[in-house]
PDB file of N, CA and C in Angstrom:
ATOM      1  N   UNK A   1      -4.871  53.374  69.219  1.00  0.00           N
ATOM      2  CA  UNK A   1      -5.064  52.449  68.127  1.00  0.00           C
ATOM      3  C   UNK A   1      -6.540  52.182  67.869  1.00  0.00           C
ATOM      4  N   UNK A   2      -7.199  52.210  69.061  1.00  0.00           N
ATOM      5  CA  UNK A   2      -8.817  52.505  68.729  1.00  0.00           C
ATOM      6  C   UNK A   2      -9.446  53.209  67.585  1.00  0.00           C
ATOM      7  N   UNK A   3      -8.978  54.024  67.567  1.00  0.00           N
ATOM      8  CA  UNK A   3      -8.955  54.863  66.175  1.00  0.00           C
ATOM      9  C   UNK A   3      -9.145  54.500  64.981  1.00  0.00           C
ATOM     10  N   UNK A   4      -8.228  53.800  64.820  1.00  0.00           N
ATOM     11  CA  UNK A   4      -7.961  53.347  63.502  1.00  0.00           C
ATOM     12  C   UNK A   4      -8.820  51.608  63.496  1.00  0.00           C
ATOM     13  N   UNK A   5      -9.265  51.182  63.975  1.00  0.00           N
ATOM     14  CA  UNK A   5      -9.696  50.173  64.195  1.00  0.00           C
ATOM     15  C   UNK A   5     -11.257  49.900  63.267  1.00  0.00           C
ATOM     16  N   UNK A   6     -10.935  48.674  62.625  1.00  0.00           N
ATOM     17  CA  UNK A   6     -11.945  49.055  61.559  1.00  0.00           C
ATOM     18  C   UNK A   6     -11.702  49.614  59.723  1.00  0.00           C
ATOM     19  N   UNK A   7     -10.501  50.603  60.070  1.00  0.00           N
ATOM     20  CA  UNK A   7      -9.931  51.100  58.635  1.00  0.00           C
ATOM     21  C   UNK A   7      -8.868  50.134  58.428  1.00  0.00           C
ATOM     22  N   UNK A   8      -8.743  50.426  56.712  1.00  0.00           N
ATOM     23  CA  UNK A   8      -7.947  49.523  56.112  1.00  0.00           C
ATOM     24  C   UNK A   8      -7.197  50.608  55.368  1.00  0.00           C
ATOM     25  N   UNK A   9      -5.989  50.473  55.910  1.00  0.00           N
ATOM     26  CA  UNK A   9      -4.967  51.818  55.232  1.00  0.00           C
ATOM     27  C   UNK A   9      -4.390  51.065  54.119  1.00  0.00           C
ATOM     28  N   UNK A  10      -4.003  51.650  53.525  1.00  0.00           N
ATOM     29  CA  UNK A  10      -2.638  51.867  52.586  1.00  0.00           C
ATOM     30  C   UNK A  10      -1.476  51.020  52.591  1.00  0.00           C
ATOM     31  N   UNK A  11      -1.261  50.046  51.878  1.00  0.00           N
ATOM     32  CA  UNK A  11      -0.067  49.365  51.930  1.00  0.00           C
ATOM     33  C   UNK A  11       1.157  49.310  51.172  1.00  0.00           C
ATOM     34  N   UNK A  12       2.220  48.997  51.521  1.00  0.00           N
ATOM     35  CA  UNK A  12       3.235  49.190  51.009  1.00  0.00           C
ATOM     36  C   UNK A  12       2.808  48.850  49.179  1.00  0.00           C
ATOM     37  N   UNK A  13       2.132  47.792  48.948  1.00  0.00           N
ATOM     38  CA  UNK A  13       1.874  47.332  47.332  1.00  0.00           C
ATOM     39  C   UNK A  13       1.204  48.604  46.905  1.00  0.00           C
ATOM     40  N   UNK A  14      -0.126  49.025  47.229  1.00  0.00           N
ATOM     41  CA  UNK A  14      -0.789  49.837  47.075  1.00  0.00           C
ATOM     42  C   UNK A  14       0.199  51.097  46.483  1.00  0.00           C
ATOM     43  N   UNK A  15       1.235  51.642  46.793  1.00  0.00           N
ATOM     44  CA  UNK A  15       1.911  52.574  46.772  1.00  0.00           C
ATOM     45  C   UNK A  15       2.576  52.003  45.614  1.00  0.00           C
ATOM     46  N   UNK A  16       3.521  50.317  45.439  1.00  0.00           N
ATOM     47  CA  UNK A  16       4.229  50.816  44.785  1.00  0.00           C
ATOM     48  C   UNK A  16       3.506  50.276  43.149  1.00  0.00           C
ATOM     49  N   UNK A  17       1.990  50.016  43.440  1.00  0.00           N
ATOM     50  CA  UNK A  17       1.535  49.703  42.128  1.00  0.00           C
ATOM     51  C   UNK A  17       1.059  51.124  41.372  1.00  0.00           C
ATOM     52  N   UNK A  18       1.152  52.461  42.914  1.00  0.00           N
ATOM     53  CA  UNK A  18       0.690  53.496  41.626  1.00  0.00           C
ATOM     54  C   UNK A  18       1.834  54.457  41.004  1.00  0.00           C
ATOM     55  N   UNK A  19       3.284  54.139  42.037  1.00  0.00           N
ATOM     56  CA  UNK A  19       4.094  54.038  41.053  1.00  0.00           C
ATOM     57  C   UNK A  19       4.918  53.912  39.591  1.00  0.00           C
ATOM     58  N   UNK A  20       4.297  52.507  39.939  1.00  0.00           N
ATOM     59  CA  UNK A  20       4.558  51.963  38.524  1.00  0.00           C
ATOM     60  C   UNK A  20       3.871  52.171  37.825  1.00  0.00           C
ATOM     61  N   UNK A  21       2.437  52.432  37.599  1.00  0.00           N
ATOM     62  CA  UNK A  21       1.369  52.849  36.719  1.00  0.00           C
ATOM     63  C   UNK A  21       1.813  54.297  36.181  1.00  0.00           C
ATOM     64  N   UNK A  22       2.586  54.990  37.375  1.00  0.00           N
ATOM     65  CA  UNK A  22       3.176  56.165  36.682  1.00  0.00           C
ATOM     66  C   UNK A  22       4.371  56.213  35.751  1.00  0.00           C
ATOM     67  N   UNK A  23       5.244  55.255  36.170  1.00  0.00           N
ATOM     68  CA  UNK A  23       6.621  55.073  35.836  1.00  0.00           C
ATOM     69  C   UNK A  23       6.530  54.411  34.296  1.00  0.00           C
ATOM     70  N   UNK A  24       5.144  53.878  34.255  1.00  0.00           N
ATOM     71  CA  UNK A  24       5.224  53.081  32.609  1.00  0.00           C
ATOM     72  C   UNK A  24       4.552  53.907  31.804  1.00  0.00           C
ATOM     73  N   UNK A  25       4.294  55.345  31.817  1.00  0.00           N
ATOM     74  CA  UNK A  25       3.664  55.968  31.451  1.00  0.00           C
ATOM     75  C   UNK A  25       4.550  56.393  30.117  1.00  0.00           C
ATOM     76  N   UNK A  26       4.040  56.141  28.842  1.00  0.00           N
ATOM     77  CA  UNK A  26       4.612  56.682  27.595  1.00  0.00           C
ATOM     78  C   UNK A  26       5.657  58.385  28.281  1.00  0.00           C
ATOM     79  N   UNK A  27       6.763  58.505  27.118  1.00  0.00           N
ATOM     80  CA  UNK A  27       7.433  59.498  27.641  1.00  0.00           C
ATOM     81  C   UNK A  27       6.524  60.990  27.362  1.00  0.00           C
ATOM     82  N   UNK A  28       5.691  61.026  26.905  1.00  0.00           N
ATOM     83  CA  UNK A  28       5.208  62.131  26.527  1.00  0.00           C
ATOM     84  C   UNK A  28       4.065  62.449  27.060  1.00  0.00           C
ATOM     85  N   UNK A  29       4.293  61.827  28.521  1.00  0.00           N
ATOM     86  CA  UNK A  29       2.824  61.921  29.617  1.00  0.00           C
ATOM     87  C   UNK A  29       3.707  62.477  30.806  1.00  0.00           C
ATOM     88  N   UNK A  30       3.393  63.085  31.453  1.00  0.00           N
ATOM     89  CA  UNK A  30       3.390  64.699  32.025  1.00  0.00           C
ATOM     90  C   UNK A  30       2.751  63.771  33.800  1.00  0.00           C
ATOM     91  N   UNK A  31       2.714  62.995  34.736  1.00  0.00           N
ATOM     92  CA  UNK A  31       2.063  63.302  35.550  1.00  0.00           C
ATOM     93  C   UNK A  31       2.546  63.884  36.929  1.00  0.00           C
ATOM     94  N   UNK A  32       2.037  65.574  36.973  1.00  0.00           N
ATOM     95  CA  UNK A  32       2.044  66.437  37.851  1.00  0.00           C
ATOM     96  C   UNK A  32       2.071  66.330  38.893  1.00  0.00           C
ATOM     97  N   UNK A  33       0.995  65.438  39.116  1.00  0.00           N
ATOM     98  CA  UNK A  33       1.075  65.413  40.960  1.00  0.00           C
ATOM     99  C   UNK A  33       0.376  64.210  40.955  1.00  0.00           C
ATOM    100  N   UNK A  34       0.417  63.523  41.970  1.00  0.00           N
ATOM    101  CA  UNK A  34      -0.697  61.974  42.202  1.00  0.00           C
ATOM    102  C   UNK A  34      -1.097  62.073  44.212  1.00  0.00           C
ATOM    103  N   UNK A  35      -1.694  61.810  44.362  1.00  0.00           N
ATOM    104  CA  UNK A  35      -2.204  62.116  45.527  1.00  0.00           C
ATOM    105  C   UNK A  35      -3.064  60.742  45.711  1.00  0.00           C
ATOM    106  N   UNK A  36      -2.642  59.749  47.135  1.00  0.00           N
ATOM    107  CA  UNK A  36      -3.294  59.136  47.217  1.00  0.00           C
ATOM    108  C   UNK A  36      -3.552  58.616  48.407  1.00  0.00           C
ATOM    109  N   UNK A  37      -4.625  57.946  48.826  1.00  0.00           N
ATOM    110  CA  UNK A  37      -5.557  58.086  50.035  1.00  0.00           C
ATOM    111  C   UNK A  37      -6.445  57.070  50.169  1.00  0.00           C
ATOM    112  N   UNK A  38      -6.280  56.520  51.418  1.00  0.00           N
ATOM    113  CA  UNK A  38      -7.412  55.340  51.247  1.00  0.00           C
ATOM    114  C   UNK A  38      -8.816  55.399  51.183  1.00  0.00           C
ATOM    115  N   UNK A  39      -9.832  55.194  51.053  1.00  0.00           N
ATOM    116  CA  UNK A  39     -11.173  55.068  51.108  1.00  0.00           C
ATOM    117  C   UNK A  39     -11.929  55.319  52.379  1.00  0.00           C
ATOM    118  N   UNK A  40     -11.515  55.049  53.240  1.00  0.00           N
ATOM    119  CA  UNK A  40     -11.521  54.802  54.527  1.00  0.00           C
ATOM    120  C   UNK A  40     -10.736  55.543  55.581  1.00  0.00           C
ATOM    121  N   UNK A  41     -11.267  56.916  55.635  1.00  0.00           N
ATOM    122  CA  UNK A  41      -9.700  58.023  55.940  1.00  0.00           C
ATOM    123  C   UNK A  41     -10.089  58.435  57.732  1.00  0.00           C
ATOM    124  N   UNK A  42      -8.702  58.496  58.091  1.00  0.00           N
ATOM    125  CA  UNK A  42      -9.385  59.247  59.738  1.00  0.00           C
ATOM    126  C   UNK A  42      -8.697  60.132  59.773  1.00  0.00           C
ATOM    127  N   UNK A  43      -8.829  61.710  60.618  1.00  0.00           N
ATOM    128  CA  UNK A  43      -8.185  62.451  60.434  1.00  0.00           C
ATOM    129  C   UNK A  43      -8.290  62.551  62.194  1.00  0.00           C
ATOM    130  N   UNK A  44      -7.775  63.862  62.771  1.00  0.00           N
ATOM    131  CA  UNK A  44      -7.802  63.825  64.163  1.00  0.00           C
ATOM    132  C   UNK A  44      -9.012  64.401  64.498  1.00  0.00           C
ATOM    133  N   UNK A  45     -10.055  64.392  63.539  1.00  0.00           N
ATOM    134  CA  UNK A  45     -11.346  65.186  64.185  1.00  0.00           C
ATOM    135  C   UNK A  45     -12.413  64.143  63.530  1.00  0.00           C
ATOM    136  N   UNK A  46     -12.093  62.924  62.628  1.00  0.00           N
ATOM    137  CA  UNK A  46     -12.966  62.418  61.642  1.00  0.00           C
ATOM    138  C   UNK A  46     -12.403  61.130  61.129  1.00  0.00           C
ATOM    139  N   UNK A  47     -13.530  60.231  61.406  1.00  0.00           N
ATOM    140  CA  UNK A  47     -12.822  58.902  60.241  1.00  0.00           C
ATOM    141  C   UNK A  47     -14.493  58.572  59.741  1.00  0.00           C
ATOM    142  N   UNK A  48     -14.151  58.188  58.441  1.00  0.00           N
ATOM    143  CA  UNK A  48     -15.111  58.047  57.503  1.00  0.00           C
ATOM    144  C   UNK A  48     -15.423  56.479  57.675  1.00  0.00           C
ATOM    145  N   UNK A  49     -15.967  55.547  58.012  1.00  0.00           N
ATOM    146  CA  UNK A  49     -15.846  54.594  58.099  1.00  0.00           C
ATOM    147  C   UNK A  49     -17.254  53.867  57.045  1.00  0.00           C
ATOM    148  N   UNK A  50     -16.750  52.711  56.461  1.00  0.00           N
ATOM    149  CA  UNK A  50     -17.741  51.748  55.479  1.00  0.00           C
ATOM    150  C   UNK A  50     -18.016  50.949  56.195  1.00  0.00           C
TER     151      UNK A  50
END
């Protein structure tokens, strides 16, 4: 848990506000893929920390 200590992940709102930003999207908007990621990322070799 050391690890992560310091980062501020992703929360359940976070997710379902970009959802909905997708879901209210006029019908004639297309979005492909959404990919999302906190600011603040650790991976098993790397955390980016602010």
């Amino acid at each position: 848990k050391s690890v992560y200590k310091g980062l501020r992940p992703l929360t359940a709102s976070d997710i379902a506000e970009a959802v909905y930003v997708c879901a209210s999207r006029p019908a004639h908007v297309n979005i492909h893929q959404l990919r999302i990621m906190p600011t603040a990322q650790a991976t098993a070799m790397l955390a980016h920390r602010r």
